[in-house]
PDB file of N, CA and C in Angstrom:
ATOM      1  N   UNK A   1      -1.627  13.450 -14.500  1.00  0.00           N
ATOM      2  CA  UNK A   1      -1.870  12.055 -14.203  1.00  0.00           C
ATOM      3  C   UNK A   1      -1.958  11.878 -12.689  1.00  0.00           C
ATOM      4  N   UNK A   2      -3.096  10.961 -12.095  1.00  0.00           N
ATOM      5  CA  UNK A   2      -3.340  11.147 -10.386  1.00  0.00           C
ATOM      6  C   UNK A   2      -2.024   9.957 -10.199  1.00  0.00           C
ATOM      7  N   UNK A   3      -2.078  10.060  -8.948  1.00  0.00           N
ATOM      8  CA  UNK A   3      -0.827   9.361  -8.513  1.00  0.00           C
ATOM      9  C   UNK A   3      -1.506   8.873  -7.340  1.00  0.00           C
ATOM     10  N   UNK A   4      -1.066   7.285  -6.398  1.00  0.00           N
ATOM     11  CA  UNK A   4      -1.618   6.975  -5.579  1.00  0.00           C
ATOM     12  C   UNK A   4      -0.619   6.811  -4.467  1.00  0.00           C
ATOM     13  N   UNK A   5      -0.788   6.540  -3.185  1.00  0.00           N
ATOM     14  CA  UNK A   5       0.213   5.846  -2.084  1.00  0.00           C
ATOM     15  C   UNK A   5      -0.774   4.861  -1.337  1.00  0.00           C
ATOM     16  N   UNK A   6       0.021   3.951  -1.146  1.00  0.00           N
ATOM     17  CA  UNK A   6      -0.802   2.750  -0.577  1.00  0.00           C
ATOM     18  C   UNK A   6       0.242   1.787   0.395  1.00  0.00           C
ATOM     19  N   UNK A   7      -0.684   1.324   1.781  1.00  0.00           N
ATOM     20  CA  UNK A   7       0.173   0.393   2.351  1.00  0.00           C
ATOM     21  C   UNK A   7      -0.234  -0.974   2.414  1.00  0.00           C
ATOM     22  N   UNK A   8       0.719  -1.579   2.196  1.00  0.00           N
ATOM     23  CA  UNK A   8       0.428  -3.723   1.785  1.00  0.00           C
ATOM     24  C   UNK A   8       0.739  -4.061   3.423  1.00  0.00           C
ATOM     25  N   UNK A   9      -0.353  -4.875   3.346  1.00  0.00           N
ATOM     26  CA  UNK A   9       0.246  -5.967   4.875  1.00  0.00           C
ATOM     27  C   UNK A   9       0.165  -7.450   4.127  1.00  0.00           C
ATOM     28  N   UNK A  10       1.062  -8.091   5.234  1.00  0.00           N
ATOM     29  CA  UNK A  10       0.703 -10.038   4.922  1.00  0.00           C
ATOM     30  C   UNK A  10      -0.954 -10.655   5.300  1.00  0.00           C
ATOM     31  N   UNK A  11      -0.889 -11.903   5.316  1.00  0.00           N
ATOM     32  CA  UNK A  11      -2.096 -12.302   6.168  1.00  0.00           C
ATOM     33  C   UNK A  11      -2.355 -11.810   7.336  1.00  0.00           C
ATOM     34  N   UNK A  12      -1.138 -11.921   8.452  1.00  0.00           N
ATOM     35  CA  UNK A  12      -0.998 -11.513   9.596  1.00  0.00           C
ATOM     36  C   UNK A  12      -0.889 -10.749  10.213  1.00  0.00           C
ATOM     37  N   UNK A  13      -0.726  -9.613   9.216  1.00  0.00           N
ATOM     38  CA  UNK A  13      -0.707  -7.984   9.808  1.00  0.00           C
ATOM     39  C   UNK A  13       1.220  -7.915  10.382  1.00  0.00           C
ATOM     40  N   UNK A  14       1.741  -8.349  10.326  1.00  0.00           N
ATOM     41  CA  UNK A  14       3.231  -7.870  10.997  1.00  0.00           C
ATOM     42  C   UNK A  14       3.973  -7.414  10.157  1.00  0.00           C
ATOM     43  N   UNK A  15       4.151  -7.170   8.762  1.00  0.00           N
ATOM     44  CA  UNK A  15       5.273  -6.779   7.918  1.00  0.00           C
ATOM     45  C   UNK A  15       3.695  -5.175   7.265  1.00  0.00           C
ATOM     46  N   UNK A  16       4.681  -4.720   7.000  1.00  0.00           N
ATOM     47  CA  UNK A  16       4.269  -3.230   6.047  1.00  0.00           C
ATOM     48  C   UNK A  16       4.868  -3.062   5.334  1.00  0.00           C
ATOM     49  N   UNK A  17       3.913  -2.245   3.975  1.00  0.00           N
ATOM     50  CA  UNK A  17       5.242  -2.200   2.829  1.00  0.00           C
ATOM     51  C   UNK A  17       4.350  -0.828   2.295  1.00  0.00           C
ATOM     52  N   UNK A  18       4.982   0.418   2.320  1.00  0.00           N
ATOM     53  CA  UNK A  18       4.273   1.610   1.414  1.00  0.00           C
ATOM     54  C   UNK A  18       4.972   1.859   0.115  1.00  0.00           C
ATOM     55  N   UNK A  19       3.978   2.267  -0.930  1.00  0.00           N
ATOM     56  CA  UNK A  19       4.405   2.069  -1.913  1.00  0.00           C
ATOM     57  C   UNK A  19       3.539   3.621  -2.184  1.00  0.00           C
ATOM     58  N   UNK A  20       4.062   3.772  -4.100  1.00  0.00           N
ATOM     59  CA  UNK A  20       3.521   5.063  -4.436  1.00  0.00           C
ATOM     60  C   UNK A  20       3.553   4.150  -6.309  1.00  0.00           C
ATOM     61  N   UNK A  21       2.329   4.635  -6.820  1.00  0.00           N
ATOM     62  CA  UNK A  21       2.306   4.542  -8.341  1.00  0.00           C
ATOM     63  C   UNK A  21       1.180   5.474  -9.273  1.00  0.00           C
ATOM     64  N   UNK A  22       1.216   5.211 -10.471  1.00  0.00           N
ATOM     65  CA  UNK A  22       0.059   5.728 -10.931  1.00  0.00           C
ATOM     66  C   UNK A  22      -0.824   5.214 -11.531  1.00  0.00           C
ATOM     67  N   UNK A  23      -0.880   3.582 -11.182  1.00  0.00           N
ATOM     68  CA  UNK A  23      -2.088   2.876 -11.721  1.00  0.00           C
ATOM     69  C   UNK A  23      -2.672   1.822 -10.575  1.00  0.00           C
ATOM     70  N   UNK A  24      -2.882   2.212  -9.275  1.00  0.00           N
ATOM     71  CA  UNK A  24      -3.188   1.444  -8.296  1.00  0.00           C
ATOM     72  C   UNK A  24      -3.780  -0.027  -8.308  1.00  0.00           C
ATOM     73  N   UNK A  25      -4.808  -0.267  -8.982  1.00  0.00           N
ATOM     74  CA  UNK A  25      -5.236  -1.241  -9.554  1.00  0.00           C
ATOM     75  C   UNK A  25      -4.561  -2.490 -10.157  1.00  0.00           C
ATOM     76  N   UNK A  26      -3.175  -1.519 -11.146  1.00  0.00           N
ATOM     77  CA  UNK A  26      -2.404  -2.637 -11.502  1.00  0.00           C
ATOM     78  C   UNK A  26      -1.112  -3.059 -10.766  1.00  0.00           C
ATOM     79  N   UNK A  27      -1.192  -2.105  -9.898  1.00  0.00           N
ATOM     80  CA  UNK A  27       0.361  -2.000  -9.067  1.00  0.00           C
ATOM     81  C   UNK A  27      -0.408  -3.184  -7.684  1.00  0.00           C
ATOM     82  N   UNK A  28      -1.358  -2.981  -7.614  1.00  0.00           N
ATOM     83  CA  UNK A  28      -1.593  -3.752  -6.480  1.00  0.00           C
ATOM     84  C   UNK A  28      -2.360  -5.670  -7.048  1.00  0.00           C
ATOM     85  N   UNK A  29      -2.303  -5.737  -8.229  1.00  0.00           N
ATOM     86  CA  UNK A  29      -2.487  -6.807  -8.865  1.00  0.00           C
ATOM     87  C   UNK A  29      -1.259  -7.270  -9.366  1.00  0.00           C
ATOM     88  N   UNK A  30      -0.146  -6.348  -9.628  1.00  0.00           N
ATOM     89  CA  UNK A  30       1.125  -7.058  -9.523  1.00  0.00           C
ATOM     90  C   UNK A  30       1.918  -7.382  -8.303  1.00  0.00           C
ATOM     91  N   UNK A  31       1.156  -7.362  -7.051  1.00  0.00           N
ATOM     92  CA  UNK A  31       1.750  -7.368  -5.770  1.00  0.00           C
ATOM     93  C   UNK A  31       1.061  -8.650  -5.858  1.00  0.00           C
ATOM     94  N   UNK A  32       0.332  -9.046  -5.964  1.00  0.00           N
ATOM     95  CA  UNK A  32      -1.061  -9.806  -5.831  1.00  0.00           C
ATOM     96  C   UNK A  32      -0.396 -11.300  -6.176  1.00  0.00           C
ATOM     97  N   UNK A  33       0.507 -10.834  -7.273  1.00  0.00           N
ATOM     98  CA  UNK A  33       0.877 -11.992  -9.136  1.00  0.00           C
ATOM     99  C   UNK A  33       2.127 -12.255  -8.754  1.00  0.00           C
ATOM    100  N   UNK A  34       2.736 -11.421  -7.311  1.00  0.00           N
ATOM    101  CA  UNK A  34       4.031 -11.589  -7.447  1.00  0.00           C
ATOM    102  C   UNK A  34       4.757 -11.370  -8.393  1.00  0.00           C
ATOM    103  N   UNK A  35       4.724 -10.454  -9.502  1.00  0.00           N
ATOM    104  CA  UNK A  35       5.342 -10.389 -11.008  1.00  0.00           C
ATOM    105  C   UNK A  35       6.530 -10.413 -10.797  1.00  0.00           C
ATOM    106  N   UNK A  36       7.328  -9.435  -9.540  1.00  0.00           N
ATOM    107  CA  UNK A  36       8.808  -9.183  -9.134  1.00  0.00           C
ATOM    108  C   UNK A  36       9.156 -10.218  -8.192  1.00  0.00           C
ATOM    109  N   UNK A  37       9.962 -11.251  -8.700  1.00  0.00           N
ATOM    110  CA  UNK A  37       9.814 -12.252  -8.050  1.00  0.00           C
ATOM    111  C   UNK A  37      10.541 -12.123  -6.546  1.00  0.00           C
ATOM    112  N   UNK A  38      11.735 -11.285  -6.918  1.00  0.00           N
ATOM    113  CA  UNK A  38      13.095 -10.585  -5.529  1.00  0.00           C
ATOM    114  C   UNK A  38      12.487  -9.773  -4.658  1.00  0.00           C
ATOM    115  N   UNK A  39      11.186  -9.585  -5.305  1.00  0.00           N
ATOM    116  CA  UNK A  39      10.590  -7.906  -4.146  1.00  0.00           C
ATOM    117  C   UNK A  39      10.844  -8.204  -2.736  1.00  0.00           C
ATOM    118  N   UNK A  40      10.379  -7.052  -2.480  1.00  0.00           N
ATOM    119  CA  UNK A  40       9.972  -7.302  -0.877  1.00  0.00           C
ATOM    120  C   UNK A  40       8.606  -7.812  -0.445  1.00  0.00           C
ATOM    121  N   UNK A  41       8.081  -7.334  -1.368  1.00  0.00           N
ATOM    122  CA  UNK A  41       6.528  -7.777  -0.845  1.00  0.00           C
ATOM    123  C   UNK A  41       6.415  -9.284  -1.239  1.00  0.00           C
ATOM    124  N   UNK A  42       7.016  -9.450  -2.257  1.00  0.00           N
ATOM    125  CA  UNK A  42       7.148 -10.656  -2.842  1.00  0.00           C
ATOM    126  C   UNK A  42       7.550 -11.989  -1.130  1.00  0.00           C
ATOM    127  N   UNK A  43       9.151 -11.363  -1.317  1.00  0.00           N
ATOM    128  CA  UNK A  43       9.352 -11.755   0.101  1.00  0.00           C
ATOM    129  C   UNK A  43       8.723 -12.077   1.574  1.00  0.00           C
ATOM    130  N   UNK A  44       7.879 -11.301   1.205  1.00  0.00           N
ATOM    131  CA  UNK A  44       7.067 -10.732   2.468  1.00  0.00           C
ATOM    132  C   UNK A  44       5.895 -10.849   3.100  1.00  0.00           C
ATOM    133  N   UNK A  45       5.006 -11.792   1.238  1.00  0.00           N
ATOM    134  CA  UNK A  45       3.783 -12.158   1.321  1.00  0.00           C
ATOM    135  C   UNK A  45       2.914 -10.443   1.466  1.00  0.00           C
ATOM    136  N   UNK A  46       3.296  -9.570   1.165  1.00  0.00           N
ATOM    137  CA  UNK A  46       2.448  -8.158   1.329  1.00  0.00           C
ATOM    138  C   UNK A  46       1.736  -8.164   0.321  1.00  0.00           C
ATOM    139  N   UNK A  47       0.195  -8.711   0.631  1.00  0.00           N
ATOM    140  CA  UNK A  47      -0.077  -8.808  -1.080  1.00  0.00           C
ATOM    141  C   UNK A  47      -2.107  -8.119  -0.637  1.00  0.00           C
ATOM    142  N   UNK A  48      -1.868  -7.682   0.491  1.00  0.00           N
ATOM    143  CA  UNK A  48      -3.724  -7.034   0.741  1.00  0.00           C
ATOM    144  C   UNK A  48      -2.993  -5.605   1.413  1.00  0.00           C
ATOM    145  N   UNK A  49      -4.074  -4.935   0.360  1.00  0.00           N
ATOM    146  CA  UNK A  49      -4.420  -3.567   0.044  1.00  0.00           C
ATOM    147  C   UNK A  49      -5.157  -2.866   1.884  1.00  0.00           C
ATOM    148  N   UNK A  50      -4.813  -2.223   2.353  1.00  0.00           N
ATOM    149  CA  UNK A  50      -5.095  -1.939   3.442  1.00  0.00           C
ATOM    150  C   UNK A  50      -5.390  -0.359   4.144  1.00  0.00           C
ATOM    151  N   UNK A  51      -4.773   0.496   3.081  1.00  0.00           N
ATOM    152  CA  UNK A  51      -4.951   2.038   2.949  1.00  0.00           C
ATOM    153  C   UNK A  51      -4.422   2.544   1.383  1.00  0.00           C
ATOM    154  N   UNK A  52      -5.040   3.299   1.537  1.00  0.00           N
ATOM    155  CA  UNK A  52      -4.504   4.307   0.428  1.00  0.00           C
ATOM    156  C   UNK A  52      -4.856   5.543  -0.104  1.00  0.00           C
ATOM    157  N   UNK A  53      -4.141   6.656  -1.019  1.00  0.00           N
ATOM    158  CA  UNK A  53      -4.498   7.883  -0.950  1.00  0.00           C
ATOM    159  C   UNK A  53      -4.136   8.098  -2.143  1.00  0.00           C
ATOM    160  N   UNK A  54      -5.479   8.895  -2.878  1.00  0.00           N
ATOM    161  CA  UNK A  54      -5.387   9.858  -4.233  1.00  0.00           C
ATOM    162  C   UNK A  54      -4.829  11.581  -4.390  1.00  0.00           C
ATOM    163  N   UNK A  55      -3.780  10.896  -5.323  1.00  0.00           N
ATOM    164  CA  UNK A  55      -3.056  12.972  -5.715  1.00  0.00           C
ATOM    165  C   UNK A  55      -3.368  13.388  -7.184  1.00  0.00           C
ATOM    166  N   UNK A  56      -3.440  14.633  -7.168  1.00  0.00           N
ATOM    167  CA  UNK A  56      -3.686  15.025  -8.332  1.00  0.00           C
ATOM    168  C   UNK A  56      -2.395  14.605  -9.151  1.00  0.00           C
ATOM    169  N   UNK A  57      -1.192  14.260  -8.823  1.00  0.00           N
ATOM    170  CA  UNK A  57      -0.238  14.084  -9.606  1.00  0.00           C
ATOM    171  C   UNK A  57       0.774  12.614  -9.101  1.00  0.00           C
ATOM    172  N   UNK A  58       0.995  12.070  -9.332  1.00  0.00           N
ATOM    173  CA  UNK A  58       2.556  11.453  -8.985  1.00  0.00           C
ATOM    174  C   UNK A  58       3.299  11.573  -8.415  1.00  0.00           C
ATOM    175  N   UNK A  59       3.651  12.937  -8.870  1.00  0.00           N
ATOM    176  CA  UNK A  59       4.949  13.164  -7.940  1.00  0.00           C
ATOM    177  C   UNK A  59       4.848  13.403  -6.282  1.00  0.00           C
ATOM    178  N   UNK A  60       3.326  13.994  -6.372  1.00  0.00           N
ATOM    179  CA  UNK A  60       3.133  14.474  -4.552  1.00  0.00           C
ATOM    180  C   UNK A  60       2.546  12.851  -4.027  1.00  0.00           C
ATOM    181  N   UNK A  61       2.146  11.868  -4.794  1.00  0.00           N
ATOM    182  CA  UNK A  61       2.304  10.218  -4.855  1.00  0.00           C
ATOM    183  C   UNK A  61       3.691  10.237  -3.869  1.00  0.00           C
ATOM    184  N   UNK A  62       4.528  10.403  -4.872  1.00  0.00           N
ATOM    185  CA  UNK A  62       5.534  10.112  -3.783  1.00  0.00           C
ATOM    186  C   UNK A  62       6.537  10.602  -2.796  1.00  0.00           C
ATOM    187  N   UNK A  63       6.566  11.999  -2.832  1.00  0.00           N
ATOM    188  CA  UNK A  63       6.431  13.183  -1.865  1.00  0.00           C
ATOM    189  C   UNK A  63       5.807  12.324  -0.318  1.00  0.00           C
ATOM    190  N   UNK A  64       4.294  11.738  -1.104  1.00  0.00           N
ATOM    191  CA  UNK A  64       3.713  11.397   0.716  1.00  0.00           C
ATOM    192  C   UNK A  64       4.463   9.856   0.837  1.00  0.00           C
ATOM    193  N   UNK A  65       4.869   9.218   0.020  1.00  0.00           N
ATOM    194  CA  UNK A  65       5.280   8.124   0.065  1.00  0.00           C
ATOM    195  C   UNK A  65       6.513   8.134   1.346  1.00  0.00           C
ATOM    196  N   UNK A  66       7.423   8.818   0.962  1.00  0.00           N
ATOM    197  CA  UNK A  66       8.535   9.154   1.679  1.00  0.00           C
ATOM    198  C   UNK A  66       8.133   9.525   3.102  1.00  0.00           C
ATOM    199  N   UNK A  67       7.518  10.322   2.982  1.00  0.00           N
ATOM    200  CA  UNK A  67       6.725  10.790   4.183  1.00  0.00           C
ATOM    201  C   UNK A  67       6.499   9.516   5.351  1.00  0.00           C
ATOM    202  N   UNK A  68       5.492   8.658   4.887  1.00  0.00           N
ATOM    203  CA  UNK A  68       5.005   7.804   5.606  1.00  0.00           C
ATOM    204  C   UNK A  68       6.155   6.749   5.714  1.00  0.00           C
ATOM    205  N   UNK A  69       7.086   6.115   4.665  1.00  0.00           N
ATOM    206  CA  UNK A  69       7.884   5.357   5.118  1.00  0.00           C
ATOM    207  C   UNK A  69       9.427   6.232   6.086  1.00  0.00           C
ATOM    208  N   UNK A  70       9.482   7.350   6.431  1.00  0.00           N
ATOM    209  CA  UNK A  70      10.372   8.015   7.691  1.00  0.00           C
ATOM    210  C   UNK A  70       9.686   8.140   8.682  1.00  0.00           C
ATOM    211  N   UNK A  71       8.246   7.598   9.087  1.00  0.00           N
ATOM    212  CA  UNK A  71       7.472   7.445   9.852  1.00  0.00           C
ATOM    213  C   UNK A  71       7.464   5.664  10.591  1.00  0.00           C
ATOM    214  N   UNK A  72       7.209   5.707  11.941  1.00  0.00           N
ATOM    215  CA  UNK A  72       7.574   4.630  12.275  1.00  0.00           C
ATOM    216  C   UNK A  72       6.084   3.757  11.768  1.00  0.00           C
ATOM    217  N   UNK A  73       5.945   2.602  12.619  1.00  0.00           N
ATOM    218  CA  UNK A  73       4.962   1.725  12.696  1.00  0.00           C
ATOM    219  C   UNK A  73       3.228   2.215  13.411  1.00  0.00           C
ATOM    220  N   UNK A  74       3.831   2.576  14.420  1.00  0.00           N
ATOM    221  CA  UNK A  74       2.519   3.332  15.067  1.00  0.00           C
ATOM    222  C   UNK A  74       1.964   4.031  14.192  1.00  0.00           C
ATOM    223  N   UNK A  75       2.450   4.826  13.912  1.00  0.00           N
ATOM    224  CA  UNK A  75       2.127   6.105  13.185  1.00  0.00           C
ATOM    225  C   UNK A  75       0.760   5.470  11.490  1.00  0.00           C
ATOM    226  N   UNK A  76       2.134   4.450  10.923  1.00  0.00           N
ATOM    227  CA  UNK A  76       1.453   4.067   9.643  1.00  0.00           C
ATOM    228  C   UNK A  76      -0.057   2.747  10.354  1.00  0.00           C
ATOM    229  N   UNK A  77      -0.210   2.404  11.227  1.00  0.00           N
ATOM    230  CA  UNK A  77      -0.651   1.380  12.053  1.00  0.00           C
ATOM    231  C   UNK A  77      -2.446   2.422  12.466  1.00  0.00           C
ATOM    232  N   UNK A  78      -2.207   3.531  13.083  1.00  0.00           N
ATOM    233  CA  UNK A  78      -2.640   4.660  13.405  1.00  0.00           C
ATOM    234  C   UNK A  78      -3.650   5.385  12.183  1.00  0.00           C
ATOM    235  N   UNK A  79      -2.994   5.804  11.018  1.00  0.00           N
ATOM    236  CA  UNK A  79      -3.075   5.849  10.270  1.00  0.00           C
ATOM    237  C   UNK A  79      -4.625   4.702   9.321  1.00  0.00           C
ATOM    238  N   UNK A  80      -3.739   3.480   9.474  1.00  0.00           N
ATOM    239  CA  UNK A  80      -4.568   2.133   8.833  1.00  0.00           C
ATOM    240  C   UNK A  80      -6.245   2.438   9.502  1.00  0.00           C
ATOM    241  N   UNK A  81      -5.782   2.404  10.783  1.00  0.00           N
ATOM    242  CA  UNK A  81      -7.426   2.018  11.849  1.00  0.00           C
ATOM    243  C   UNK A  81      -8.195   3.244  11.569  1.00  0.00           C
ATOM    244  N   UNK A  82      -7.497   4.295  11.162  1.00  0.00           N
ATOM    245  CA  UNK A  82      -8.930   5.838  11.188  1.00  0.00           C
ATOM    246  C   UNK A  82      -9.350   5.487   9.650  1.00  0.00           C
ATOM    247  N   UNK A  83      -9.242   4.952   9.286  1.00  0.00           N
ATOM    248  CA  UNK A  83     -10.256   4.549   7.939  1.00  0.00           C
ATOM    249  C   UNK A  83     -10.357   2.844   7.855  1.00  0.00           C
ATOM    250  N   UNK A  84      -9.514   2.203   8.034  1.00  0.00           N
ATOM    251  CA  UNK A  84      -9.994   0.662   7.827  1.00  0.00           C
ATOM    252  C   UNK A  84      -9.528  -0.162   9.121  1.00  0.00           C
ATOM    253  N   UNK A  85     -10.397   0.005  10.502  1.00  0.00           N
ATOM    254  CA  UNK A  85      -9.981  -0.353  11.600  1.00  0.00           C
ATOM    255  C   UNK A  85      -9.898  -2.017  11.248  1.00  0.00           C
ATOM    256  N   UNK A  86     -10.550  -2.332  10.586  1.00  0.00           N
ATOM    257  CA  UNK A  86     -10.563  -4.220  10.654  1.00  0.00           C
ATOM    258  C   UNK A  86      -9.427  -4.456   9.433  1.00  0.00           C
ATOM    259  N   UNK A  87      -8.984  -3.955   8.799  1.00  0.00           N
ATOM    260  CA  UNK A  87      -7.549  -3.965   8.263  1.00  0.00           C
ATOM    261  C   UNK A  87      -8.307  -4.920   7.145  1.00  0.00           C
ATOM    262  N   UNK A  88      -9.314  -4.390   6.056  1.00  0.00           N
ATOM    263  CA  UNK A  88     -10.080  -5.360   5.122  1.00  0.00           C
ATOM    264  C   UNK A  88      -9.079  -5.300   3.985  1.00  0.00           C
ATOM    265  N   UNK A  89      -8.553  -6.182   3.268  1.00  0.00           N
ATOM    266  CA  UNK A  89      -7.912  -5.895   1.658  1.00  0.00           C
ATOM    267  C   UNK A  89      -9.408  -4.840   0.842  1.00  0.00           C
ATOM    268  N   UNK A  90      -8.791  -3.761   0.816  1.00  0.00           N
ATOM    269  CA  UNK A  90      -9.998  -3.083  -0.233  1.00  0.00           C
ATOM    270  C   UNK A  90      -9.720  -3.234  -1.641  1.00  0.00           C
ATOM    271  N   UNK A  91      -8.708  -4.315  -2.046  1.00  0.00           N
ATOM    272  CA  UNK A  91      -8.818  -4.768  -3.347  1.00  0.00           C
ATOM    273  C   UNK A  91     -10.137  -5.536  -3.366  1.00  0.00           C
ATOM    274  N   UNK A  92     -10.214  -6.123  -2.881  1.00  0.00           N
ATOM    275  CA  UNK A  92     -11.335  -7.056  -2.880  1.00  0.00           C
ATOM    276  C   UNK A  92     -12.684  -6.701  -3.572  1.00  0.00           C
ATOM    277  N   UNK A  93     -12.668  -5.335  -3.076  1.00  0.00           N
ATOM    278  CA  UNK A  93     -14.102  -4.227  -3.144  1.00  0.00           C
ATOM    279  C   UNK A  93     -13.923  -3.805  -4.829  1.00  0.00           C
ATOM    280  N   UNK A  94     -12.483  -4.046  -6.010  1.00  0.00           N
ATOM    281  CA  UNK A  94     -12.732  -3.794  -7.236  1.00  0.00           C
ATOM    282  C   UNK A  94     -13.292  -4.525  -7.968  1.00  0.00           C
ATOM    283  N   UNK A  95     -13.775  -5.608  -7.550  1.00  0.00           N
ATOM    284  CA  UNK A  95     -14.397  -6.882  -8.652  1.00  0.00           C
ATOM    285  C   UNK A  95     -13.363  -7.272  -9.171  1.00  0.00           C
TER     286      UNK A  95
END
């Protein structure tokens, strides 16, 4: 089963939130729905899709997950701009 990692920003770009699942689509439409009402993202307004990365499995999903959140801001910020310098929600782009 592929596994994804992905980072949420607000409207404003100042909060980050990395996450890891295996149905991207719905994990980022329940960010979207607010389903968890206590989250953080919830909290946080983190609800546009801004990077993300395909694994052959889950588990290395969240292997890089960890990864990137013991990583500071620059780094995940750095990261964002070498593929989506204008910081677009690429949910947008699923219909």
């Amino acid at each position: 089963m592929k596994g994804y990692c992905y980072i949420l920003t607000n409207k404003n770009k100042t909060v980050l939130y990395v996450g890891a699942t295996n149905d991207i689509e719905r994990r980022v439409r329940e960010h979207k729905n607010g389903k968890h009402a206590k989250s953080f993202t919830k909290r946080y307004n983190c609800d546009h899709l801004v990077y993300f990365e395909e694994f052959d499995t889950v588990s290395k999903a969240f292997e890089r997950e960890k990864q990137l959140k013991a990583g500071n801001r620059k780094r995940k910020e750095s990261l964002i701009n070498s593929s989506n310098p204008e910081w677009k929600d690429l949910s947008l782009e699923w219909g």
